[in-house]
N, C-alpha and C. Protein backbone atom coordinates (compact mmCIF):
# COMPACT_ATOMS: atom_id res chain seq x y z
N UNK A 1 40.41 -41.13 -6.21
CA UNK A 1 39.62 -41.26 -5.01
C UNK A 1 39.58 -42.72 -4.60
N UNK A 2 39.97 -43.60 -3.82
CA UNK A 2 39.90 -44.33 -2.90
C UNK A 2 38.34 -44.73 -2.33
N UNK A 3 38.30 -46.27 -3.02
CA UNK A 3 36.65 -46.44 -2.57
C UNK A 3 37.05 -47.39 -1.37
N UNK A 4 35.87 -47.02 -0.51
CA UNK A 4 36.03 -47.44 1.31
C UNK A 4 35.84 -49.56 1.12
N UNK A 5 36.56 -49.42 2.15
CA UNK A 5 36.65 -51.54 1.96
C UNK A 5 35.45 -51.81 2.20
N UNK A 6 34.27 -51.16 2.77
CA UNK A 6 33.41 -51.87 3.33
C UNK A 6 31.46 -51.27 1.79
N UNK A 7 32.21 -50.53 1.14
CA UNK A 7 31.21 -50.01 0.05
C UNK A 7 30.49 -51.05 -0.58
N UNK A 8 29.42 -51.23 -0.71
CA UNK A 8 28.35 -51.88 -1.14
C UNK A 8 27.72 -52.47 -0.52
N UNK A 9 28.20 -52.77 1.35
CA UNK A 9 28.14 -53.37 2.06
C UNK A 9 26.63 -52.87 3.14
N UNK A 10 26.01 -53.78 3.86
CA UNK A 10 25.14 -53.23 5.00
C UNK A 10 25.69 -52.33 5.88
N UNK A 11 26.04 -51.27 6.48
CA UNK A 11 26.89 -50.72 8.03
C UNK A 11 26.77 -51.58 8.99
N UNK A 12 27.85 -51.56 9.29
CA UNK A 12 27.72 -51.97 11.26
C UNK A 12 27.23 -51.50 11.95
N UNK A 13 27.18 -51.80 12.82
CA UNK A 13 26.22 -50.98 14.21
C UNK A 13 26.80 -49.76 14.39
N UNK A 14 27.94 -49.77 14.83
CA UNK A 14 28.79 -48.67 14.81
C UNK A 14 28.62 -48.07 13.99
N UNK A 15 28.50 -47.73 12.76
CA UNK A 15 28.28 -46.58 11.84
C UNK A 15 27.27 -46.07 11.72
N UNK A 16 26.08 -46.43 12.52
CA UNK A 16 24.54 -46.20 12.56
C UNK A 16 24.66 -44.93 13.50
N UNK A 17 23.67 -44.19 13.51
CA UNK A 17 23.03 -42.99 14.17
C UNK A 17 22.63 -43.45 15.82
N UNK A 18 22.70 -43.12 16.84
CA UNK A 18 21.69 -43.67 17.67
C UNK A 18 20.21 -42.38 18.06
N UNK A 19 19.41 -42.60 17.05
CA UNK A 19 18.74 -41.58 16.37
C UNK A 19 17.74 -41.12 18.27
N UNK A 20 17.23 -41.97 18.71
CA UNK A 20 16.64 -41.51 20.63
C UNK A 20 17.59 -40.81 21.10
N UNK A 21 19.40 -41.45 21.07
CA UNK A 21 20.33 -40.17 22.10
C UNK A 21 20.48 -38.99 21.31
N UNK A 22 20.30 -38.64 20.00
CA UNK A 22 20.29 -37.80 19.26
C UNK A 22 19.36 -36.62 19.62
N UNK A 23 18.34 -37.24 19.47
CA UNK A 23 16.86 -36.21 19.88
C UNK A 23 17.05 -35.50 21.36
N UNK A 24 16.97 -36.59 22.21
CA UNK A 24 17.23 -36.35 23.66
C UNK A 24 18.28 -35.75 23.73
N UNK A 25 19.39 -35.68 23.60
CA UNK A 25 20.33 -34.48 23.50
C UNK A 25 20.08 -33.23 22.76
N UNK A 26 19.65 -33.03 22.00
CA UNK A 26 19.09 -32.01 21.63
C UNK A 26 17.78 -30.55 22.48
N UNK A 27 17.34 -31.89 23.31
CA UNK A 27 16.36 -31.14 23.93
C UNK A 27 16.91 -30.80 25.72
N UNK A 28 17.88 -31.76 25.70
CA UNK A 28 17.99 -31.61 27.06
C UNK A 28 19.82 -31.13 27.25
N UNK A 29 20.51 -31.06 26.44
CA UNK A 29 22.25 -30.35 26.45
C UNK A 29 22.09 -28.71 26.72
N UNK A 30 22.67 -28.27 27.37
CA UNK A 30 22.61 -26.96 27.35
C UNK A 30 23.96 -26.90 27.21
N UNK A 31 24.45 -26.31 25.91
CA UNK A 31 25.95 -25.38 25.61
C UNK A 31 26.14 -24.09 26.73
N UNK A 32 27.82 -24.66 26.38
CA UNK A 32 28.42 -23.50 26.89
C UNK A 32 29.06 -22.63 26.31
N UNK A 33 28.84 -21.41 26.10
CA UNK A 33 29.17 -20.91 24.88
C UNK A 33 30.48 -20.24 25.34
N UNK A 34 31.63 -20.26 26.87
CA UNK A 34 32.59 -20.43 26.81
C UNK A 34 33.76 -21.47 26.45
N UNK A 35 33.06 -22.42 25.75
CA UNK A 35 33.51 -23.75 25.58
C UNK A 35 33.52 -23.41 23.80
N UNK A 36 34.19 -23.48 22.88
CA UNK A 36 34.56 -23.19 21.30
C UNK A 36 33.95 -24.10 21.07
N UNK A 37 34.12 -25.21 21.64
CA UNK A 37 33.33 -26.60 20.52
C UNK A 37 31.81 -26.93 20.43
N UNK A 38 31.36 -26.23 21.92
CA UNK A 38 30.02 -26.17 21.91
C UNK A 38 29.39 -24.43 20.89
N UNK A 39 30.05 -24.16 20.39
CA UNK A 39 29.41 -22.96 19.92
C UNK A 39 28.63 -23.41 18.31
N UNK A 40 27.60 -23.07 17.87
CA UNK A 40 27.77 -23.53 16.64
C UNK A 40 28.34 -23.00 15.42
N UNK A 41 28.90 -23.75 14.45
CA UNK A 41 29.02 -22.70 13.11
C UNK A 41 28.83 -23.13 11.69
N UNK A 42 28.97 -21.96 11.02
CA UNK A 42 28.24 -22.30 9.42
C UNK A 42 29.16 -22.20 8.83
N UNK A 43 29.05 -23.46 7.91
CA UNK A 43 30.29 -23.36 6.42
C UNK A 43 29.23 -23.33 5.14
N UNK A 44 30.01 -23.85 3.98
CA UNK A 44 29.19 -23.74 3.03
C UNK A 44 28.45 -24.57 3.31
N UNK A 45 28.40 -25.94 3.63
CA UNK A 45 27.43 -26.63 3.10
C UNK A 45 26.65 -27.09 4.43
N UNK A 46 26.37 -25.35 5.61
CA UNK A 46 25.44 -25.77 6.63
C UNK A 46 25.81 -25.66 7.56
N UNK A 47 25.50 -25.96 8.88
CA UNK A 47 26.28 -26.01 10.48
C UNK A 47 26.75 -27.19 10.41
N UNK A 48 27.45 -26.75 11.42
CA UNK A 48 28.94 -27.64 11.85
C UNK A 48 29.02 -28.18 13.43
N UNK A 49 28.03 -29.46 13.59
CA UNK A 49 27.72 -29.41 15.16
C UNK A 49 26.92 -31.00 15.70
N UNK A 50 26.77 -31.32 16.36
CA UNK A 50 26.13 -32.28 17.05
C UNK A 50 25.03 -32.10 18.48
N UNK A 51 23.82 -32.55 18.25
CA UNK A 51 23.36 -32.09 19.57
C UNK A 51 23.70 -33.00 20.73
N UNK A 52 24.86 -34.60 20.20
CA UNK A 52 24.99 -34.99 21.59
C UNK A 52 26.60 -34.26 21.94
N UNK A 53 27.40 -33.60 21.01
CA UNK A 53 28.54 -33.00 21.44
C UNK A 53 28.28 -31.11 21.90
N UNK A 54 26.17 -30.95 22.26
CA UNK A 54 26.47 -30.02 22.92
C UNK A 54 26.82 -28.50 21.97
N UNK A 55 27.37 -29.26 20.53
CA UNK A 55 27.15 -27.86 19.72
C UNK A 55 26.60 -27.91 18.44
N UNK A 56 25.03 -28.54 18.60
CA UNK A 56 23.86 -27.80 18.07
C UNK A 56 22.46 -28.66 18.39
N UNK A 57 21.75 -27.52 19.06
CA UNK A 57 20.28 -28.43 20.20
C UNK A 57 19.30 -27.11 19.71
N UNK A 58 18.40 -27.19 20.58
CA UNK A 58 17.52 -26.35 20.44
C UNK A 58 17.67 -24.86 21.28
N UNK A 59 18.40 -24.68 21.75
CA UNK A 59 18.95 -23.93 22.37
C UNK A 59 19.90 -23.07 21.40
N UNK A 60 20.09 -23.52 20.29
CA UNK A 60 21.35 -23.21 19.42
C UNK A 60 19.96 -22.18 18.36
N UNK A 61 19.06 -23.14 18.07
CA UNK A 61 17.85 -22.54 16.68
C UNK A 61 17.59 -21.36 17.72
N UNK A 62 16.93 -21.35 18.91
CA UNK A 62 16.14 -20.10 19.45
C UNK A 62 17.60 -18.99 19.45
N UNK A 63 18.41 -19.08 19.86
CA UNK A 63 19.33 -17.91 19.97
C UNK A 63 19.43 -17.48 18.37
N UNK A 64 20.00 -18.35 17.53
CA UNK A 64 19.70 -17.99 16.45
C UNK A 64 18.63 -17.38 15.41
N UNK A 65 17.70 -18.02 15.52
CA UNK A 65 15.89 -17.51 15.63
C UNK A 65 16.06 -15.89 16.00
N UNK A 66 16.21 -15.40 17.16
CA UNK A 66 16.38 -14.47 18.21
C UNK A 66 17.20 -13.75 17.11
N UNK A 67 18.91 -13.96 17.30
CA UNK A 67 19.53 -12.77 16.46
C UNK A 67 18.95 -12.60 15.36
N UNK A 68 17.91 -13.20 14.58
CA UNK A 68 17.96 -13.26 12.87
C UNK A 68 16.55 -12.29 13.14
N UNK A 69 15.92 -12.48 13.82
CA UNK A 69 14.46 -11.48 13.67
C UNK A 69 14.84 -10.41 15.05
């Protein structure tokens, strides 16, 4: 396994979260669920999605919510 050049190190900006467009996309993206990438999905270890790429917001839990009960 190959340890990364930058390991032990602080992150850059760039590797940080931008944790406000995160939220706010979440509440305000509406998917298209003719669009594959906005759909969400589950592997083993969880969903597979972003709420600023639109595939996984709150819109994603209630439909889900919905089919499960």
């Amino acid at each position: 396994m190959n340890v990364h050049p930058r390991a032990g190190q602080l992150p850059i900006l760039s590797d940080l979260a931008n944790i406000p467009r995160l939220v706010s996309a979440y509440f305000t993206e509406i998917p298209d669920p003719s669009v594959r990438e906005q759909r969400v999905s589950f592997g083993t270890s969880g969903h597979r999605g972003s709420s600023v790429h639109g595939s996984f917001n709150e819109r994603h839990i209630l439909a889900i919510t919905q089919a499960i009960c």
